[in-house]
N, C-alpha and C. Protein backbone atom coordinates (compact mmCIF):
# COMPACT_ATOMS: atom_id res chain seq x y z
N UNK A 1 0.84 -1.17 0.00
CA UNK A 1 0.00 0.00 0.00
C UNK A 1 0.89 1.24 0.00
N UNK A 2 0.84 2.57 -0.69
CA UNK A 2 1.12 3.26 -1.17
C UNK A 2 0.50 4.44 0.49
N UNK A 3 1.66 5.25 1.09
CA UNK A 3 0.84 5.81 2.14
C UNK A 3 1.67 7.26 1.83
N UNK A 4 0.74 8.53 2.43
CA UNK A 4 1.83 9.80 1.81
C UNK A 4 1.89 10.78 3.77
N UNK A 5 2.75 11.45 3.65
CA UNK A 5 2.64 12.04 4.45
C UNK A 5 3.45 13.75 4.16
N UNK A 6 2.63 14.70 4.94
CA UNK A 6 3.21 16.28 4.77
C UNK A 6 3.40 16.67 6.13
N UNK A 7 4.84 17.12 6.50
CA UNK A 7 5.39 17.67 7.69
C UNK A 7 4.29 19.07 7.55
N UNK A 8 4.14 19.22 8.91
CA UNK A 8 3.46 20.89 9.06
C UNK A 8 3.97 21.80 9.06
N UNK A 9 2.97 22.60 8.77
CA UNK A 9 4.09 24.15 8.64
C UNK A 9 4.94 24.40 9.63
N UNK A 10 6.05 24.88 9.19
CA UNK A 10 6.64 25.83 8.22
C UNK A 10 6.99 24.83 6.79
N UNK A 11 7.23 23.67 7.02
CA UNK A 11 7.84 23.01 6.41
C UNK A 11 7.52 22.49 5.28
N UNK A 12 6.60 21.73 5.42
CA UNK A 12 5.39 21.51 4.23
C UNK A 12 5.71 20.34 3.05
N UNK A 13 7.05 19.44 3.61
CA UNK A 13 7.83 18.46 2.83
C UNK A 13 7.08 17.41 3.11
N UNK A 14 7.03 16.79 1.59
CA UNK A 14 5.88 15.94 1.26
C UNK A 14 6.46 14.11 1.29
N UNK A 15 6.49 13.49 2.12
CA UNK A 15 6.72 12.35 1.62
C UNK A 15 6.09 10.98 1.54
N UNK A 16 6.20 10.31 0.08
CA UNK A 16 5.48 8.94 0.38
C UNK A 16 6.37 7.63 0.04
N UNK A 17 5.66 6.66 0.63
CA UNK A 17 6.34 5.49 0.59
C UNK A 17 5.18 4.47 0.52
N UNK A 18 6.08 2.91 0.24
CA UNK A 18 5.11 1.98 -0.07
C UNK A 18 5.54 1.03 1.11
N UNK A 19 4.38 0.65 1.66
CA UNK A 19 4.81 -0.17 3.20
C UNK A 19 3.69 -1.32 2.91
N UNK A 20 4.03 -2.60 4.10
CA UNK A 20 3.14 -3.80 4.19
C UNK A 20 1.59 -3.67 4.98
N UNK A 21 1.95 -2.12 5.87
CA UNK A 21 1.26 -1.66 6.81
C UNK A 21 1.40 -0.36 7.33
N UNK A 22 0.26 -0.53 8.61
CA UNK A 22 0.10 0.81 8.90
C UNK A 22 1.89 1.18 9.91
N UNK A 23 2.10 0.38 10.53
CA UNK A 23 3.26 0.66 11.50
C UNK A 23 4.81 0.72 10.50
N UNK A 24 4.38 0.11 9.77
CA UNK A 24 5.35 -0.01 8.39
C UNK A 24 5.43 0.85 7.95
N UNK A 25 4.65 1.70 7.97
CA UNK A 25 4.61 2.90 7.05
C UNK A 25 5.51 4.33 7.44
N UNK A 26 4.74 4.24 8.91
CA UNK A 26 5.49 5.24 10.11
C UNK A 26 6.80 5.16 10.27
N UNK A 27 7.29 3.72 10.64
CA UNK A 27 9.03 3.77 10.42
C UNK A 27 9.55 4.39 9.13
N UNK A 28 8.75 4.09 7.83
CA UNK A 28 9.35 4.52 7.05
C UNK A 28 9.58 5.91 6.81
N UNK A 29 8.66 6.43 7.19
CA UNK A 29 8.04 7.93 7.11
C UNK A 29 9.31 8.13 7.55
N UNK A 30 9.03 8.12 8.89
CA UNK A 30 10.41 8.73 10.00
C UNK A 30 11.69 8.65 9.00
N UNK A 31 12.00 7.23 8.98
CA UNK A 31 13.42 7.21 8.30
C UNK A 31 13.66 8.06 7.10
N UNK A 32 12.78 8.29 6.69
CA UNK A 32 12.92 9.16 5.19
C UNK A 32 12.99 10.46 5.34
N UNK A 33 12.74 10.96 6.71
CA UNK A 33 13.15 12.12 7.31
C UNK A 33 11.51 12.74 7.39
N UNK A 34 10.05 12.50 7.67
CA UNK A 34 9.60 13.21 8.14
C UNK A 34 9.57 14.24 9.52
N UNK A 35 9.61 15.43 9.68
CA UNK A 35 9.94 15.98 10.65
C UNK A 35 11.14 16.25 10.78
N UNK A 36 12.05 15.79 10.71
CA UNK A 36 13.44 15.75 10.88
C UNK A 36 14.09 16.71 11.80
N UNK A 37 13.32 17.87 10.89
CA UNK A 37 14.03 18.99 11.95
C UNK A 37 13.52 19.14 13.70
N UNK A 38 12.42 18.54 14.01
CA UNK A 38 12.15 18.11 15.69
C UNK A 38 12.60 16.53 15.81
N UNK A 39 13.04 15.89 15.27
CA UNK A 39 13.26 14.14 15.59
C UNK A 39 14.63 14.10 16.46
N UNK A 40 14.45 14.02 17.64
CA UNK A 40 15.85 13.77 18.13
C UNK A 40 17.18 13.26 18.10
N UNK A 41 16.90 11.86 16.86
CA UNK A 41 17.86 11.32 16.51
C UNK A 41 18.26 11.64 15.03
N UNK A 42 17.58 12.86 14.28
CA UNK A 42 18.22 13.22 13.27
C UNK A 42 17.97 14.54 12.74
N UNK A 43 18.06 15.62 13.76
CA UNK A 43 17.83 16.90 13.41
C UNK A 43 19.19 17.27 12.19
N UNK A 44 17.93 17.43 11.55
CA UNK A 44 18.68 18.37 10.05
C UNK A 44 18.26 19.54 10.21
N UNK A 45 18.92 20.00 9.76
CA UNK A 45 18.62 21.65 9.57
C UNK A 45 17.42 21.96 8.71
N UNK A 46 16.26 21.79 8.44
CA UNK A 46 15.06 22.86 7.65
C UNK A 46 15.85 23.59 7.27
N UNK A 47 15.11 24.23 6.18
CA UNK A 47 15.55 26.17 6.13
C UNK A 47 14.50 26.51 6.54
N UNK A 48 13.34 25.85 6.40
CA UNK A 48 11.79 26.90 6.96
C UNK A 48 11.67 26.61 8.62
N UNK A 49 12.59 25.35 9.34
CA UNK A 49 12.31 25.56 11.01
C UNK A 49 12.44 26.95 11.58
N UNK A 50 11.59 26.80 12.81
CA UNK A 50 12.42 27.75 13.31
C UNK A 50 13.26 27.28 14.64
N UNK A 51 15.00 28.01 14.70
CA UNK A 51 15.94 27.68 15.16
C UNK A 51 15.12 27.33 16.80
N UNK A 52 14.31 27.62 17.26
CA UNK A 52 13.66 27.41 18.85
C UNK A 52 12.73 26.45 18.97
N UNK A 53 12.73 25.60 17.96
CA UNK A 53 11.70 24.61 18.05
C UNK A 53 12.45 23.63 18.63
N UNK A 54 11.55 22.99 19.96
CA UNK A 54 12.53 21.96 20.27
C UNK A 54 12.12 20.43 20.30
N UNK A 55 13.24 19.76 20.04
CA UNK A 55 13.09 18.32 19.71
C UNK A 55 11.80 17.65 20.14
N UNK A 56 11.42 16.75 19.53
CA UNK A 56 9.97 15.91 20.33
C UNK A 56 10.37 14.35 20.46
N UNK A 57 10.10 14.05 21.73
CA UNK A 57 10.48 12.60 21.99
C UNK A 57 9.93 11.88 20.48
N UNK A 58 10.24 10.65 20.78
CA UNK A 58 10.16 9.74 19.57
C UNK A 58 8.91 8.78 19.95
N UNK A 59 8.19 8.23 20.81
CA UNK A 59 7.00 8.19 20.52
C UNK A 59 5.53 9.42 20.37
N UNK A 60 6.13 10.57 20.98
CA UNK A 60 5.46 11.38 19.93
C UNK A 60 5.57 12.03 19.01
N UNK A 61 6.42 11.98 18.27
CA UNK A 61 6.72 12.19 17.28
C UNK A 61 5.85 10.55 15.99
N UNK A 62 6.20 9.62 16.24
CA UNK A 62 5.61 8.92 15.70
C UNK A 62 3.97 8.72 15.93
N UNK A 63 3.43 8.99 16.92
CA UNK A 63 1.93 9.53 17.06
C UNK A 63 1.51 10.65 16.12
N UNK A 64 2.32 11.58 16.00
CA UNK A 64 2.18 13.02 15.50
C UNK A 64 2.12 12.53 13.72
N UNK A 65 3.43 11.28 13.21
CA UNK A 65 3.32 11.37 11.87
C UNK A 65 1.75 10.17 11.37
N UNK A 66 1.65 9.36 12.51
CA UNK A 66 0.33 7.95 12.70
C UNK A 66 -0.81 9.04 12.09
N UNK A 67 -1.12 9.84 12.95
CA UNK A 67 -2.33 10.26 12.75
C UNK A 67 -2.46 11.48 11.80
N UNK A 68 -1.14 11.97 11.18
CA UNK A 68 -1.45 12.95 9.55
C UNK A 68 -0.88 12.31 8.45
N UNK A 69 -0.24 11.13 8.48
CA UNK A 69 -0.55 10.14 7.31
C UNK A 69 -1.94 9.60 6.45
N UNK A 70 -1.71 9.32 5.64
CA UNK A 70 -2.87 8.86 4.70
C UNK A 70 -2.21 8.44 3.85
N UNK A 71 -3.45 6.88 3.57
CA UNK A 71 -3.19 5.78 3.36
C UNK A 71 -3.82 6.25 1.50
N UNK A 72 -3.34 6.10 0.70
CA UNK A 72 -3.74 6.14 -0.93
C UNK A 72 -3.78 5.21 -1.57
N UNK A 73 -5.53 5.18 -1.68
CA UNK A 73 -6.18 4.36 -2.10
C UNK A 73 -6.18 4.32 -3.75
N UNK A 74 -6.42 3.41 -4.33
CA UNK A 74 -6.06 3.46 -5.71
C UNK A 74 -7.14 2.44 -6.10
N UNK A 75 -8.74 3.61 -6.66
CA UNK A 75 -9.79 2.38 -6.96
C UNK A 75 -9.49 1.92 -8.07
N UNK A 76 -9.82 0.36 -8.21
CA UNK A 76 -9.92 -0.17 -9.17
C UNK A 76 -11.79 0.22 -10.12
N UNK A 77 -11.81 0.78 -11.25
CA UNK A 77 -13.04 0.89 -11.61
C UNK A 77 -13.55 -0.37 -12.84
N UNK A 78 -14.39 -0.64 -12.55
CA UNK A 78 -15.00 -1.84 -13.72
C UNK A 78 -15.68 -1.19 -14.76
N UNK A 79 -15.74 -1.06 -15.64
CA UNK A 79 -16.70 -0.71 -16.75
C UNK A 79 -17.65 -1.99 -16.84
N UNK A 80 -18.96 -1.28 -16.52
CA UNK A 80 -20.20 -2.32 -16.73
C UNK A 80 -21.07 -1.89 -17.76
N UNK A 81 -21.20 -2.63 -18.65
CA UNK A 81 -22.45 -2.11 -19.67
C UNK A 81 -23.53 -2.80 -19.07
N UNK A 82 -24.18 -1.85 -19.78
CA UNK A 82 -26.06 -2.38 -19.32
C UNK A 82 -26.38 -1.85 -20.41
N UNK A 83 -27.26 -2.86 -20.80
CA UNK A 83 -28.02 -3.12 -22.36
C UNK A 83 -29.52 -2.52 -22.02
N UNK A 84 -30.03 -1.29 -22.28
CA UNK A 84 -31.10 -1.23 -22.02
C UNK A 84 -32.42 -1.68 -22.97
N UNK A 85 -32.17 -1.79 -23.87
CA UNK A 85 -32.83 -3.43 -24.88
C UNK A 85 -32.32 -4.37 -25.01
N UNK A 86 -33.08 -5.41 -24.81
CA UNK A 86 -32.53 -6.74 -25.43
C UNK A 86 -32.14 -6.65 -26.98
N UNK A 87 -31.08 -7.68 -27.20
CA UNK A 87 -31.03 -7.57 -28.48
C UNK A 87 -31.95 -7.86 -29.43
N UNK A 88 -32.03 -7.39 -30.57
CA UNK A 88 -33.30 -8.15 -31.79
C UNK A 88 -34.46 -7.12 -31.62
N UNK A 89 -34.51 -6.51 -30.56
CA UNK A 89 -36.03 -6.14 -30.22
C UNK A 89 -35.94 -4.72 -30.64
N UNK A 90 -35.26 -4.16 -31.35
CA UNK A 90 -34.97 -2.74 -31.31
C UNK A 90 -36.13 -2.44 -32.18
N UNK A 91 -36.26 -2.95 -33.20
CA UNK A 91 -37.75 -2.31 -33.67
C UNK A 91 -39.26 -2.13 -32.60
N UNK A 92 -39.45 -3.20 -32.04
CA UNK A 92 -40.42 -2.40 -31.13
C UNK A 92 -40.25 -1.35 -30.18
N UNK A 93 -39.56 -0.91 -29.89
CA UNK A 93 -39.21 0.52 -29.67
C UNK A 93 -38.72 1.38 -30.86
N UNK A 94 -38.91 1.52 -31.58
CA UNK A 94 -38.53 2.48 -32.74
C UNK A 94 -39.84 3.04 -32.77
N UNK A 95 -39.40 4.59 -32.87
CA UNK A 95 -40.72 5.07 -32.93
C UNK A 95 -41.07 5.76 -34.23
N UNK A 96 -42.03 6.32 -35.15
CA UNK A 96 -41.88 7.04 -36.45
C UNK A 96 -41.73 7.66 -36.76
N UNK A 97 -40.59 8.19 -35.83
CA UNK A 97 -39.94 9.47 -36.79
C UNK A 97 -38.43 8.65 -37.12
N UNK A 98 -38.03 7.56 -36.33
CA UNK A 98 -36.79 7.33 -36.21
C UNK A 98 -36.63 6.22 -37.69
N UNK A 99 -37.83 5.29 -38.18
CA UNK A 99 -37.75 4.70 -38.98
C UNK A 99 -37.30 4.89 -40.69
């Protein structure tokens, strides 16, 4: 499954990944650097942080990316015909102007 996630402002960096699951997804998130600039174990520098924001433990931080993730769904659509005459019968519905 295909899941996306967007750090919050200031930041606004978009990332997605393809995981087995929902907890699957979150590690990945993280590792790919969501947040980064509050993650304790891998503050990068943003350019849009601001320098006083301070770190957020790591289970909330992974709460924080759980619940603004979304999961992208990808419908499959069927094309169904529906015959609204049977075949053969089209003349009894023909009306006289159409003949």
């Amino acid at each position: 499954m295909n899941y996306s996630f967007a750090c919050p402002a200031p930041c606004n960096r978009e990332i997605k990944v393809n995981a087995n699951d929902h907890f699957d997804a979150v590690e990945k998130i993280i590792m790919t650097g969501a947040m980064s600039c509050r993650n304790i174990h891998n503050q990068c520098s943003c350019k849009h942080a601001r320098l006083d924001m301070p770190p957020i433990p790591e289970a909330k931080l992974r709460h924080i990316v759980s619940l603004c993730m979304r999961e992208e769904l990808r419908h499959l659509y069927q094309e169904i015909v529906i015959n609204a005459r049977p075949k053969g019968e089209d003349e009894r519905y023909a009306t006289p102007h159409s003949a």
